[in-house]
N, C-alpha and C. Protein backbone atom coordinates (compact mmCIF):
# COMPACT_ATOMS: atom_id res chain seq x y z
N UNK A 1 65.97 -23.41 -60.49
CA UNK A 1 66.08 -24.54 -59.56
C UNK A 1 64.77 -25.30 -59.49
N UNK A 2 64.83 -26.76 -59.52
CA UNK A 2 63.90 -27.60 -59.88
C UNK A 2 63.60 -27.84 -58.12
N UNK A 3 62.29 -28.27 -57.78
CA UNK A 3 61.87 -28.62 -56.40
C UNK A 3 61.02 -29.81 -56.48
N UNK A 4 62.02 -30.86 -56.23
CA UNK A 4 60.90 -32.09 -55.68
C UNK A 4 60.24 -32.56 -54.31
N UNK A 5 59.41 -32.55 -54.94
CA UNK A 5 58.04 -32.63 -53.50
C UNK A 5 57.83 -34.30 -53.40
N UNK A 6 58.37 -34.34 -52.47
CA UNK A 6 57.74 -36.06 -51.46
C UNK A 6 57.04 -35.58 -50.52
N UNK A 7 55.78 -36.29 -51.21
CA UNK A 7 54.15 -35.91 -50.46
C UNK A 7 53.70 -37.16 -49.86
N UNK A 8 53.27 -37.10 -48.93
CA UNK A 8 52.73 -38.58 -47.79
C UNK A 8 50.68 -38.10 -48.38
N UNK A 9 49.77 -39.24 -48.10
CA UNK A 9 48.66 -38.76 -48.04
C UNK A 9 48.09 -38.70 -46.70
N UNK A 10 47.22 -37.99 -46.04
CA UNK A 10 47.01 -38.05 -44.39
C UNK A 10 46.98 -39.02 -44.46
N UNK A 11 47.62 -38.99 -42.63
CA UNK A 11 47.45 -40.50 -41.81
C UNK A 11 46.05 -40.60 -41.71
N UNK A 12 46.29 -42.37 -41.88
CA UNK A 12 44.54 -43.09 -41.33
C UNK A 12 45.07 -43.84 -40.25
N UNK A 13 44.23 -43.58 -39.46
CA UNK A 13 44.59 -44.66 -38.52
C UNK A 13 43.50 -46.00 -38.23
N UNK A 14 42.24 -45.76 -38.76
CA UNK A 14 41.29 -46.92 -38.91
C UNK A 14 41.37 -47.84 -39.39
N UNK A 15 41.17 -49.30 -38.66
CA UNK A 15 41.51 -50.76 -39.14
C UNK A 15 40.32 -51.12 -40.02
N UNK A 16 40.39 -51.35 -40.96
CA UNK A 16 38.71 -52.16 -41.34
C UNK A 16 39.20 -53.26 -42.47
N UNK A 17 40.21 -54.10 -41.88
CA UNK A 17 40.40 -55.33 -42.21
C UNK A 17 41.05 -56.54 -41.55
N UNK A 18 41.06 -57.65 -41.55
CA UNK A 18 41.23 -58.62 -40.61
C UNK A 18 42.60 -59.18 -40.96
N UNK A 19 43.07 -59.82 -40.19
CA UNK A 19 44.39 -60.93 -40.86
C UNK A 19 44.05 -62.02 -41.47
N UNK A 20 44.84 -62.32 -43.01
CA UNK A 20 44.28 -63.59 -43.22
C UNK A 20 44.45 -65.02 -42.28
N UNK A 21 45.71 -64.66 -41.67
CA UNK A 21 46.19 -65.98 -40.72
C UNK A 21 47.23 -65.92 -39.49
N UNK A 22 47.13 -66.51 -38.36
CA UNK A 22 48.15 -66.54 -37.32
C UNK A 22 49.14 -66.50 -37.88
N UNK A 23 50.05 -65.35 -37.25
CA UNK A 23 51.23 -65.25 -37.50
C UNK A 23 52.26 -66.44 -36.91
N UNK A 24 51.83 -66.88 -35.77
CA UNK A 24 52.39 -67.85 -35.04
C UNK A 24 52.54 -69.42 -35.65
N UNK A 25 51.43 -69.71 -36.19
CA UNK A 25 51.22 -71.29 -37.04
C UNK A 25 50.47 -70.99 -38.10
N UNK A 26 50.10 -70.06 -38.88
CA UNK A 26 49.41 -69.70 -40.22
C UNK A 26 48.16 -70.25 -40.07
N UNK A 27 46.84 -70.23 -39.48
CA UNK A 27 46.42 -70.89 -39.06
C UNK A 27 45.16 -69.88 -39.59
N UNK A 28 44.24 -70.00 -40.05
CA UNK A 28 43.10 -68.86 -40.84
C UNK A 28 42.01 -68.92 -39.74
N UNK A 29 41.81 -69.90 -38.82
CA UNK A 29 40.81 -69.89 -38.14
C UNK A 29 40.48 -68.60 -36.98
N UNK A 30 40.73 -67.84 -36.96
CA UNK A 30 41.16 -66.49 -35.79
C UNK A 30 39.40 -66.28 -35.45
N UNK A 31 39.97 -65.77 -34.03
CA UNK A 31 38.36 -65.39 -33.23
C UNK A 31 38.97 -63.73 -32.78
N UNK A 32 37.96 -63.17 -33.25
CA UNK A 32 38.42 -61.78 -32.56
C UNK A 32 38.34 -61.47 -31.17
N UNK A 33 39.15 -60.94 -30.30
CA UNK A 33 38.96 -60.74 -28.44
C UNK A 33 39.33 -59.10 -28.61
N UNK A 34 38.14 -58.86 -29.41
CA UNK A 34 38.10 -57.05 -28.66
C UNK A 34 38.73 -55.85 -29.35
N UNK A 35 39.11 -54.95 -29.16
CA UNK A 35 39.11 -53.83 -29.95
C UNK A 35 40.53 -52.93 -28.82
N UNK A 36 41.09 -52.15 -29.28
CA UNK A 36 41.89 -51.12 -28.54
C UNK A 36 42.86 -50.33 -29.41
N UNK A 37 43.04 -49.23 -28.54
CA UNK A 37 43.61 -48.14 -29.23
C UNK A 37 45.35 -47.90 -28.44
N UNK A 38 46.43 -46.95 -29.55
CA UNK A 38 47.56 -46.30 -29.12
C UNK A 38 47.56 -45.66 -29.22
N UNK A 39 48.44 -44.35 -28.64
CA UNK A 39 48.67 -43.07 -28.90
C UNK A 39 49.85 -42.85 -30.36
N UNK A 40 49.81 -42.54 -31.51
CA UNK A 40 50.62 -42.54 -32.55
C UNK A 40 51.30 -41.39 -33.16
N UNK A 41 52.61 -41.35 -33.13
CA UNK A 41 53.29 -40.19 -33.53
C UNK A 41 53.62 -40.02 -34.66
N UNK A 42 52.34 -39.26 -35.33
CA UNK A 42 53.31 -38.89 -36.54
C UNK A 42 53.36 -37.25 -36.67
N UNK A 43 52.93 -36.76 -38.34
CA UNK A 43 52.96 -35.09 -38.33
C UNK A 43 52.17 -34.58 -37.23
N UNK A 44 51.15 -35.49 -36.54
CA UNK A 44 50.14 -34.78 -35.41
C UNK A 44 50.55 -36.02 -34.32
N UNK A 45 49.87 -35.67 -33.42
CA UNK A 45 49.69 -36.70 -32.70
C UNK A 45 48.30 -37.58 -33.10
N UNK A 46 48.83 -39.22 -33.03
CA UNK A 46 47.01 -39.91 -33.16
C UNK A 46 46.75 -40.85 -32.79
N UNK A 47 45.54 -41.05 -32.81
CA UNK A 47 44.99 -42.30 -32.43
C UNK A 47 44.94 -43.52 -32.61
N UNK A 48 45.67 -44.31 -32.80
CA UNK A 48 45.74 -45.77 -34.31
C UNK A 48 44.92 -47.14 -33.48
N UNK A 49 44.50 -47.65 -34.04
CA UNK A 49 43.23 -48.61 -34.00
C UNK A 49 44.00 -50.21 -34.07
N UNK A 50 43.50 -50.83 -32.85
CA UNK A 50 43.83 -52.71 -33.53
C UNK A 50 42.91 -53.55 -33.03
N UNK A 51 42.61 -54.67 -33.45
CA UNK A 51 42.49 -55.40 -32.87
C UNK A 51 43.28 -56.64 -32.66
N UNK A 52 42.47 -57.30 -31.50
CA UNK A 52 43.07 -58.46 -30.60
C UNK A 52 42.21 -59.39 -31.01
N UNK A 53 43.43 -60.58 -31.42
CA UNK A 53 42.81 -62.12 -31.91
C UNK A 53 43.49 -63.31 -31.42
N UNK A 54 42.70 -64.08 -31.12
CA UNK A 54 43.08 -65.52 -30.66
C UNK A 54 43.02 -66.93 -31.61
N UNK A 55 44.09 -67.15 -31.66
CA UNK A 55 44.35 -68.22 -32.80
C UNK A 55 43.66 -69.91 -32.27
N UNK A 56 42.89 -70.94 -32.74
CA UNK A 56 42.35 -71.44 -32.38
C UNK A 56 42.95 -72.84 -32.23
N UNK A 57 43.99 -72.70 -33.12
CA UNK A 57 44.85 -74.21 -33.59
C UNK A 57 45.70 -74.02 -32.43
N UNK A 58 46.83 -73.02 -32.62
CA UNK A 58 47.87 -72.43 -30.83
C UNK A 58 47.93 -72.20 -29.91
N UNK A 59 46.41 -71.46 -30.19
CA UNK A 59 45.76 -71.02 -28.94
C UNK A 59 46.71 -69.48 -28.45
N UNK A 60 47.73 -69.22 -29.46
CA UNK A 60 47.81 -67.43 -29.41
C UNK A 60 47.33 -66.47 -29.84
N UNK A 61 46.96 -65.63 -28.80
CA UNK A 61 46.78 -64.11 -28.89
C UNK A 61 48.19 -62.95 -29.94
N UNK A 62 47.11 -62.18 -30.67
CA UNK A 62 47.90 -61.49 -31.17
C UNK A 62 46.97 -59.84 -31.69
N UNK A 63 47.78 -58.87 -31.91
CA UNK A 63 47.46 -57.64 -32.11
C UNK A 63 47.48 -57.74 -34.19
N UNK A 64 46.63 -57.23 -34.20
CA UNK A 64 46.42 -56.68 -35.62
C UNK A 64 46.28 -54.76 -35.67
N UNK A 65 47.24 -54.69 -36.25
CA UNK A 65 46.97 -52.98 -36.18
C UNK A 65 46.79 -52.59 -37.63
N UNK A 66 46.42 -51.00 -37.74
CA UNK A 66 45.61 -50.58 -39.27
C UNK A 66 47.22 -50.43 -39.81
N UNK A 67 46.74 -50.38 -41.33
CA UNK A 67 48.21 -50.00 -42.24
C UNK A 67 49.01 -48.85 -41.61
N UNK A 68 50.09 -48.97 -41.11
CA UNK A 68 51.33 -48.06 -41.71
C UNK A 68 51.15 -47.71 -39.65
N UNK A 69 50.72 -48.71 -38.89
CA UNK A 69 51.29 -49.03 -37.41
C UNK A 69 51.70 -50.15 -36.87
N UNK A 70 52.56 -49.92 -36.32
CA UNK A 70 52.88 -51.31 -35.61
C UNK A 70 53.03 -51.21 -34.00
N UNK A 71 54.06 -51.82 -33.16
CA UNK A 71 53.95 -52.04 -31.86
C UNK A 71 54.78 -50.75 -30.91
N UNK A 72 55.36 -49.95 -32.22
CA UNK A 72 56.22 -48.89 -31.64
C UNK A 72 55.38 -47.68 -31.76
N UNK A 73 55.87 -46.22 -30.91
CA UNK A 73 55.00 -45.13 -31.26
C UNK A 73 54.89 -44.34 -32.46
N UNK A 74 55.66 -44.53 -33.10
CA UNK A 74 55.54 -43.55 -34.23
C UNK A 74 55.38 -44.74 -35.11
N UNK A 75 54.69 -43.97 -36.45
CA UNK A 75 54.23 -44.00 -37.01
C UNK A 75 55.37 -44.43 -38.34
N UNK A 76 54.82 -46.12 -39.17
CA UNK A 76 56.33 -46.38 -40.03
C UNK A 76 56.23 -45.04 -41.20
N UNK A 77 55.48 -44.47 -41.56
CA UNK A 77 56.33 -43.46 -42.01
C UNK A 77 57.34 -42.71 -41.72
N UNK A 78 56.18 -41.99 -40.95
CA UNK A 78 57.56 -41.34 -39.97
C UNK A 78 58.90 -42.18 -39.78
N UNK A 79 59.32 -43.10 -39.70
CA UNK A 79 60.42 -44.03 -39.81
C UNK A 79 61.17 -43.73 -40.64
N UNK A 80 60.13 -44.56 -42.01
CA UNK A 80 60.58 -44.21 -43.25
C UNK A 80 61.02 -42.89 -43.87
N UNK A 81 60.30 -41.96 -43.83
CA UNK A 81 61.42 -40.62 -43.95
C UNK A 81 62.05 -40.64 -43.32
N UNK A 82 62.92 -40.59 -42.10
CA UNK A 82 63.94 -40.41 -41.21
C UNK A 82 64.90 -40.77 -41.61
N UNK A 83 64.66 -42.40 -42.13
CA UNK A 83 66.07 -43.08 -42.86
C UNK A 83 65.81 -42.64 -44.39
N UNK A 84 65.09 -42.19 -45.18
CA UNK A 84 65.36 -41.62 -46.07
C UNK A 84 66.26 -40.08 -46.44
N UNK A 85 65.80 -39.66 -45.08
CA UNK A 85 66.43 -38.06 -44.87
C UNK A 85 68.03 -38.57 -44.53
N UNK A 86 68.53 -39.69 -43.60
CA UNK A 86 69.43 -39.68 -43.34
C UNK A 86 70.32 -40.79 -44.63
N UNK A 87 69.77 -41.64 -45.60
CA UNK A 87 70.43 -42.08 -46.22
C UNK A 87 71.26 -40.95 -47.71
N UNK A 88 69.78 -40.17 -47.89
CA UNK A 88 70.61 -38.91 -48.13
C UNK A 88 71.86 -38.08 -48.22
N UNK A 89 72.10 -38.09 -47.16
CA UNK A 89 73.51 -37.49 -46.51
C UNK A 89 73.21 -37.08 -45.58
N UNK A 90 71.89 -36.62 -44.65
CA UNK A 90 71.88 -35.74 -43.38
C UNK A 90 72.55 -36.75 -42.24
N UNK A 91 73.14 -35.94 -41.36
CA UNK A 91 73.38 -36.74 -40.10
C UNK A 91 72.20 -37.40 -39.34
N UNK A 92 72.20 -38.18 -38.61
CA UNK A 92 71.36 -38.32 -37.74
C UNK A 92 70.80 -37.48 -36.89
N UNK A 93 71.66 -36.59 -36.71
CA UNK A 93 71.62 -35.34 -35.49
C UNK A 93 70.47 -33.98 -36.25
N UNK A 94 70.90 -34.23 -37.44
CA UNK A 94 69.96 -33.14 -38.65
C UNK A 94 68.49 -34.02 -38.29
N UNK A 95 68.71 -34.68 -38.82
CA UNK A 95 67.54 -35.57 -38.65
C UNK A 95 66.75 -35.33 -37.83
N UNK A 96 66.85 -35.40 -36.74
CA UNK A 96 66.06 -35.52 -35.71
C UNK A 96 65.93 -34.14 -35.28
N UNK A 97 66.71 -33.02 -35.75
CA UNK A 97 66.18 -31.64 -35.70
C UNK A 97 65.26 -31.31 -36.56
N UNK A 98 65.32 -32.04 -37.35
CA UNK A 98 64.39 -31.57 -38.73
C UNK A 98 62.64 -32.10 -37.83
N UNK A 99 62.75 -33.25 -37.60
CA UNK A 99 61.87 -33.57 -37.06
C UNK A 99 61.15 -33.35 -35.76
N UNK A 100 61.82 -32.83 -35.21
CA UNK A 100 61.46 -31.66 -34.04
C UNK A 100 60.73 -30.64 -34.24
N UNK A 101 61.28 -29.87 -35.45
CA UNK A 101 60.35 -29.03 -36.30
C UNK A 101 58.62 -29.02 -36.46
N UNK A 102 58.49 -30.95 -36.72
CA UNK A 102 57.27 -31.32 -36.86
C UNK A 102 56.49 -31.65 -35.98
N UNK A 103 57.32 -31.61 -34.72
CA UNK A 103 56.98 -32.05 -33.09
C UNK A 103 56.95 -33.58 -33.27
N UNK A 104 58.18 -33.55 -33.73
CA UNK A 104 58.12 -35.62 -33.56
C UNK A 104 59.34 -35.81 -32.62
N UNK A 105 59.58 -36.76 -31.50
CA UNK A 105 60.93 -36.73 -30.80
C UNK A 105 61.05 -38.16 -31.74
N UNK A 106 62.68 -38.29 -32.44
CA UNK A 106 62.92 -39.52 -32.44
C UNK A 106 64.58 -39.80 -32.47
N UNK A 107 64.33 -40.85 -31.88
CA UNK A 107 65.79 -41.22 -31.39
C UNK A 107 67.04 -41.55 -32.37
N UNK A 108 67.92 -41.03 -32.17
CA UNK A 108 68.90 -41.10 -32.89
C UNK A 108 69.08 -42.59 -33.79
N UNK A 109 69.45 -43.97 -33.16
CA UNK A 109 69.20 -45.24 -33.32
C UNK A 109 67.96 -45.25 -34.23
N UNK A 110 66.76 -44.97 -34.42
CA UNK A 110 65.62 -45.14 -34.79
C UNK A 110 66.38 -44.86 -36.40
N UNK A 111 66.51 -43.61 -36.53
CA UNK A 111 67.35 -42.78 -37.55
C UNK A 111 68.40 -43.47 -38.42
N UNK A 112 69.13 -44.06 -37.66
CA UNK A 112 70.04 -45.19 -38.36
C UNK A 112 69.81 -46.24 -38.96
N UNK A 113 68.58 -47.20 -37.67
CA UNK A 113 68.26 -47.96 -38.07
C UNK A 113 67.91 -47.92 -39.39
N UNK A 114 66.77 -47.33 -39.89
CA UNK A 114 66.06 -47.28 -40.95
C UNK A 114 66.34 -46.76 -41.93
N UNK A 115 67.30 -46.04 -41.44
CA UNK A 115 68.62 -45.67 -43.30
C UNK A 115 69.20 -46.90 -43.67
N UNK A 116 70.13 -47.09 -42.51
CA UNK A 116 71.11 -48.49 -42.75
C UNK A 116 70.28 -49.82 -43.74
N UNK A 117 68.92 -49.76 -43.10
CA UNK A 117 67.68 -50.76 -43.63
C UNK A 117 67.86 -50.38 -45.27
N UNK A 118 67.35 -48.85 -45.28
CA UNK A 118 66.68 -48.40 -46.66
C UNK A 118 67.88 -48.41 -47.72
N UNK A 119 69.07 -48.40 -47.60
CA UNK A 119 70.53 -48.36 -48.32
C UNK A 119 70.31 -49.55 -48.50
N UNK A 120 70.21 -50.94 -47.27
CA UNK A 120 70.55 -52.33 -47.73
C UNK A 120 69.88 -52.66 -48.65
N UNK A 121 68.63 -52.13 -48.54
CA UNK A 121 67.17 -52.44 -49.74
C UNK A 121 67.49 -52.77 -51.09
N UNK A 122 68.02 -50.91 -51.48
CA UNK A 122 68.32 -50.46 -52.13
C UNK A 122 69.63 -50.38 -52.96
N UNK A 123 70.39 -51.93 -52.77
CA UNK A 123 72.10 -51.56 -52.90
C UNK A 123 72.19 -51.03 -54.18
N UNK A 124 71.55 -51.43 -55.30
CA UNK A 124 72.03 -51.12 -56.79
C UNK A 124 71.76 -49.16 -56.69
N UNK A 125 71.04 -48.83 -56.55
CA UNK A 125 70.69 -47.28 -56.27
C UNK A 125 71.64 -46.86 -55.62
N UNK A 126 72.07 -47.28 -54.38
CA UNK A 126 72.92 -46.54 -53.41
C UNK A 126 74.79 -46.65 -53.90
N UNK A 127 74.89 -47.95 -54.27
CA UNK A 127 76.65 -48.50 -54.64
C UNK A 127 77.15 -48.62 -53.22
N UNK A 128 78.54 -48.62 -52.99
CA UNK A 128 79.17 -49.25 -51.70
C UNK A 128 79.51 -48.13 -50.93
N UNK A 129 79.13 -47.15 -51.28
CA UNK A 129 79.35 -45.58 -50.88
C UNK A 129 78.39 -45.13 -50.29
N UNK A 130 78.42 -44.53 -49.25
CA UNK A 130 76.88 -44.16 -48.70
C UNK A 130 77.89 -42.26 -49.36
N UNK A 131 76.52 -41.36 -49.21
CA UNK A 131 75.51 -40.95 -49.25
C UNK A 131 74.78 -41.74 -50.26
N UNK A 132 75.67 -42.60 -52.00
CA UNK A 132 74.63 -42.88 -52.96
C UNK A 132 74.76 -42.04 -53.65
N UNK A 133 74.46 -41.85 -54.93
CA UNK A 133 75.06 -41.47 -55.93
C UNK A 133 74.42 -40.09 -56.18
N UNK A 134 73.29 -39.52 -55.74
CA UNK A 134 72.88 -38.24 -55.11
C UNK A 134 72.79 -38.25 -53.42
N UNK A 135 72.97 -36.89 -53.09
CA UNK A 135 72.89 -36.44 -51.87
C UNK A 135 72.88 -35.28 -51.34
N UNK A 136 72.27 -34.92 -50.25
CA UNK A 136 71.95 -33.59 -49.76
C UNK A 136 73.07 -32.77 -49.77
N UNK A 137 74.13 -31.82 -50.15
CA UNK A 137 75.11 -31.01 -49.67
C UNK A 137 74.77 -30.03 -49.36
N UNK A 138 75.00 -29.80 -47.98
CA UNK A 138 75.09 -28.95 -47.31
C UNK A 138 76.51 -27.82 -47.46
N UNK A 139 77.56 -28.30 -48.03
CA UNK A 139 78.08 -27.18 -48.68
C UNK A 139 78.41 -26.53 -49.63
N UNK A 140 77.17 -27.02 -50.86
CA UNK A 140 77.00 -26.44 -51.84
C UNK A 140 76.04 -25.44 -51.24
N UNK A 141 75.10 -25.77 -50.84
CA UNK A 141 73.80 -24.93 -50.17
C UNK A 141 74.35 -23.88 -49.80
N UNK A 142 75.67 -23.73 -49.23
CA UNK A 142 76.37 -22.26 -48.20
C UNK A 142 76.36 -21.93 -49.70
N UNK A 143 77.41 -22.17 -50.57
CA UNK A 143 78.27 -21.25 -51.32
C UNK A 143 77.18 -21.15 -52.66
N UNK A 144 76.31 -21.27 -52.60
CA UNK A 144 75.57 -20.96 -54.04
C UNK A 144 74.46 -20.61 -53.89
N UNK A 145 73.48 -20.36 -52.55
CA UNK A 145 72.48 -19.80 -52.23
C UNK A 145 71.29 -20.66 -52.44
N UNK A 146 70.39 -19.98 -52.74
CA UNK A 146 69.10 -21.17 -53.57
C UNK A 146 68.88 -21.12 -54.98
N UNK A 147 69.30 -20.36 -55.73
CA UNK A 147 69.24 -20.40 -57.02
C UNK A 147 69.35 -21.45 -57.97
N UNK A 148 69.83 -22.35 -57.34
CA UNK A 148 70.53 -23.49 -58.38
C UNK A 148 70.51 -24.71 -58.02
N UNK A 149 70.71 -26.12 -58.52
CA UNK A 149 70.30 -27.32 -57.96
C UNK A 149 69.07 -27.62 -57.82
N UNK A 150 68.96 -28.86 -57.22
CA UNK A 150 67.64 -29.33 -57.37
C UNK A 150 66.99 -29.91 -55.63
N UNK A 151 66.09 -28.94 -54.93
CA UNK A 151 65.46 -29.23 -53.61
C UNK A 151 64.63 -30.36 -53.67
N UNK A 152 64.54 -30.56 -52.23
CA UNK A 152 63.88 -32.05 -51.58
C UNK A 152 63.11 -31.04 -50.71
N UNK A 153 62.00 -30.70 -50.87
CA UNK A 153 60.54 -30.57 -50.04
C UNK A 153 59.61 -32.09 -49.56
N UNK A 154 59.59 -32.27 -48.25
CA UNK A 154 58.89 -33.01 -48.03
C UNK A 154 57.54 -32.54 -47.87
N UNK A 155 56.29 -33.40 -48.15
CA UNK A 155 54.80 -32.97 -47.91
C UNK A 155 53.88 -34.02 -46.73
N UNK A 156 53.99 -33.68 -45.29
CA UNK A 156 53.16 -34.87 -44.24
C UNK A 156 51.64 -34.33 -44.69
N UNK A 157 50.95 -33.64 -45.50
CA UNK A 157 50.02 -33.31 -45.59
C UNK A 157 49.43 -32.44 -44.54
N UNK A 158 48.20 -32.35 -44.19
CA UNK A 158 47.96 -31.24 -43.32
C UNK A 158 48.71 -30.05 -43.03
N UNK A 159 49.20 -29.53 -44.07
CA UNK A 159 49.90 -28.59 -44.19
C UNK A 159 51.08 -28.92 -43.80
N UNK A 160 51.54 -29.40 -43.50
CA UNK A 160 53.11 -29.76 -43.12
C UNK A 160 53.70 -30.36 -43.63
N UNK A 161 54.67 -28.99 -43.96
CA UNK A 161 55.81 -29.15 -45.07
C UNK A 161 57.43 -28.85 -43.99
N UNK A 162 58.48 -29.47 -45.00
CA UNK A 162 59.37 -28.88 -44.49
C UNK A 162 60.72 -28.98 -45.58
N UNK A 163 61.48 -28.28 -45.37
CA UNK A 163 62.74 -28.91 -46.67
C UNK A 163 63.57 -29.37 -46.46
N UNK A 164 64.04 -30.62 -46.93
CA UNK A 164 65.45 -31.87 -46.32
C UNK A 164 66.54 -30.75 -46.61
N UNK A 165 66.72 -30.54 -48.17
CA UNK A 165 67.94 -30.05 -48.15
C UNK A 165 67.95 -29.63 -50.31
N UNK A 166 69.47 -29.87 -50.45
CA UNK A 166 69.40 -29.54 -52.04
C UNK A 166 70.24 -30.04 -52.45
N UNK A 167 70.70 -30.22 -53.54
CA UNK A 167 71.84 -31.68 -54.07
C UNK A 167 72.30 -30.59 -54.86
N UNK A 168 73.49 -31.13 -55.59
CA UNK A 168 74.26 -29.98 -56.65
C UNK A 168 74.18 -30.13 -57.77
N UNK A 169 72.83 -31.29 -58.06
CA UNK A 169 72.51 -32.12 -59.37
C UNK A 169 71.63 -30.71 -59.81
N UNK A 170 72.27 -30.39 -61.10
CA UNK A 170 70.94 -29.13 -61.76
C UNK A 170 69.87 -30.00 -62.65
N UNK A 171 69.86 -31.27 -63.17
CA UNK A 171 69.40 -31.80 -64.05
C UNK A 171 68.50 -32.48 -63.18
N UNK A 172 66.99 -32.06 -62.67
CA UNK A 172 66.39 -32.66 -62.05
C UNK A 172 65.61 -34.16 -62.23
N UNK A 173 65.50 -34.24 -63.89
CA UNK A 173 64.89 -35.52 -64.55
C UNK A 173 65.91 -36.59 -63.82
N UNK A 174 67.71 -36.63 -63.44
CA UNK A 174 68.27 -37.33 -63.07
C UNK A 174 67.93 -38.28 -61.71
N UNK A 175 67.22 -36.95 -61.16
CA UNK A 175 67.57 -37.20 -59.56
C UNK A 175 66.09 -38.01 -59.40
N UNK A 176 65.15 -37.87 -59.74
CA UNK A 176 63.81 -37.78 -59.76
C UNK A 176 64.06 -39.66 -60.14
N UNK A 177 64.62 -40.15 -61.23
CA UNK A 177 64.93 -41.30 -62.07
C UNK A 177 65.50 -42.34 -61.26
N UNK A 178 66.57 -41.35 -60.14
CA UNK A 178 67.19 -42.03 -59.65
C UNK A 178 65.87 -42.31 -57.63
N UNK A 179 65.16 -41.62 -57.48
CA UNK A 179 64.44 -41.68 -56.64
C UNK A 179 63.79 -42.52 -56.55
N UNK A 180 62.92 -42.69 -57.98
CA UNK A 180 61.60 -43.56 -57.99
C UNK A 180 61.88 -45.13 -57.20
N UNK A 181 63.09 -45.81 -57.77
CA UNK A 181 62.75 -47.06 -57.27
C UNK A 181 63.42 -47.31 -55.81
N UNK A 182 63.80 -45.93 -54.94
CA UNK A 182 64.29 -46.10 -54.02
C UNK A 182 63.16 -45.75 -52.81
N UNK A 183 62.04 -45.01 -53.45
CA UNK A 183 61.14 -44.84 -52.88
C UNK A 183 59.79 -45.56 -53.33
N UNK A 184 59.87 -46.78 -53.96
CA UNK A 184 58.87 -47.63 -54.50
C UNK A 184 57.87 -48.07 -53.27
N UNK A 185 58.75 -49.13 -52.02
CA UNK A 185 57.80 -49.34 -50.91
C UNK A 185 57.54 -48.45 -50.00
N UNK A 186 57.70 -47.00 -50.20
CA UNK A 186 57.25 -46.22 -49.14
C UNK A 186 56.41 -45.93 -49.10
N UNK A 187 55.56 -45.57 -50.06
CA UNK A 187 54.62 -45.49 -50.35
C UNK A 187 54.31 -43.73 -50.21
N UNK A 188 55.16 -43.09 -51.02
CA UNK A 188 55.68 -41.50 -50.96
C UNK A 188 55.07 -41.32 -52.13
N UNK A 189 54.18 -40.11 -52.82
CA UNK A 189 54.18 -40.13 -54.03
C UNK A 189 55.44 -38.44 -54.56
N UNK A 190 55.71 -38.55 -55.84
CA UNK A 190 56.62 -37.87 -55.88
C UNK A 190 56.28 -37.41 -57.26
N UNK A 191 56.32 -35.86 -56.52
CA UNK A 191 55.70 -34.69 -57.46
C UNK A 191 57.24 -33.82 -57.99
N UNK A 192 57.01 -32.69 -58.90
CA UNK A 192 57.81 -31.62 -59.34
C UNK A 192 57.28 -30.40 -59.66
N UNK A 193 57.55 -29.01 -58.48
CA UNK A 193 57.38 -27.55 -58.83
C UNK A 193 58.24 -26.84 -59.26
N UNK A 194 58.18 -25.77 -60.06
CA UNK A 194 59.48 -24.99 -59.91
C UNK A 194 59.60 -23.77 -59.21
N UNK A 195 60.76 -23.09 -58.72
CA UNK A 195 61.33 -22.07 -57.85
C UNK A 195 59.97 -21.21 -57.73
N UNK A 196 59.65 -20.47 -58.69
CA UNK A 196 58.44 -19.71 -58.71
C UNK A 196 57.93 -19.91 -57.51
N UNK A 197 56.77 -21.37 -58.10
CA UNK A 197 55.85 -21.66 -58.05
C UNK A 197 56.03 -21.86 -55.93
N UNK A 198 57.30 -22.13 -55.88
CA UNK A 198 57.54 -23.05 -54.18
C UNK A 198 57.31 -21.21 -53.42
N UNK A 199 58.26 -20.41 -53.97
CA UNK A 199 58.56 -19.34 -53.23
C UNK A 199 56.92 -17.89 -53.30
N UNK A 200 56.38 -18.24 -54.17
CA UNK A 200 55.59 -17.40 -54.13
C UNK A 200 54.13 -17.92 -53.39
N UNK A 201 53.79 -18.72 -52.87
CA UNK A 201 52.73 -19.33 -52.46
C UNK A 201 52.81 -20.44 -51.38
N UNK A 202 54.87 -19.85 -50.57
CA UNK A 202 55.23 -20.40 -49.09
C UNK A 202 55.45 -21.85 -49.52
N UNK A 203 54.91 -22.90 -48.93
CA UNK A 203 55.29 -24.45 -49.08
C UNK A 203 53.91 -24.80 -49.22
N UNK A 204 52.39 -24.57 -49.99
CA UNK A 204 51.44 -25.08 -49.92
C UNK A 204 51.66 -26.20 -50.98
């Protein structure tokens, strides 16, 4: 059994770049008003960084936050796997157990949202069929144990790992082929171990 690893690199939460222009009237002239922080949920809890700018042509205020935050608490990865886990095949309800695991609470809706998103993205990959032309089964997993098929290990780094699930695809070059361009803007990189290698040395 083949094991693919979707590995995140640690969260950063430090800003150290500016906007090129008001979002409001495109407007390049921006004055910075100050500095402030959120509380951000992802594999840990953290700190994420923005600043506050005032547009000079509109005269609006606006938040600039570092890559991969925005105005909600968690963290768009964290997003982004969620609806990846659930475009998959997991329920929503899996979902958000899985992620409990990692001490993340997220809301069911959140979960949808961002599958429903990542399928629309993605229509040629997915077809008019959701799970998509691979998907997690959960009842192959009962009746064939772990021996066989091909696993989805996720990697949040800092040691935290966890496993989505396992497809009934044995030909892992397939699934892997069929991944890449569905996970192009996530910005996931995507590795391959085998059985051995996962079970003898835990999920490092």
């Amino acid at each position: 059994m083949a094991v693919i690893v979707l590995r995140f690199d640690d969260f950063q939460a430090n800003l150290n770049d500016r906007p090129e222009r008001c979002p409001y009237c495109g407007c390049q002239v921006l004055q910075r008003w100050g500095t402030g922080a959120k509380n951000i949920q992802d594999a840990n809890q953290e700190v994420g960084e923005y600043h506050r700018y005032h547009c000079n042509a509109c005269q609006h205020t606006f938040r600039h936050y570092a890559a991969g935050i925005d105005k909600t608490r968690l963290s768009q990865r964290i997003r982004k796997l969620a609806g990846m886990a659930w475009a998959l095949g997991l329920s929503a309800r899996e979902v958000m157990d899985i992620f409990k695991g990692f001490g993340v609470e997220i809301s069911y809706m959140t979960v949808w949202r961002e599958g429903t998103d990542l399928v629309e993205q993605n229509k040629e990959s997915f077809g008019p069929n959701l799970p998509g032309r691979y998907s997690i089964d959960k009842l192959f997993l009962k009746n064939h144990g772990r021996g066989i098929g091909t696993s989805i290990l996720v990697d949040l780094g800092n040691g935290k790992t966890t496993l989505l699930g396992r497809m009934d695809e044995v030909d892992y070059r397939k699934v892997l082929d069929w991944l890449k361009p569905v996970l192009k803007n996530l910005e996931i990189q995507v590795s391959l171990i085998g059985t051995d290698t996962l079970f003898n040395r835990g999920t490092d």
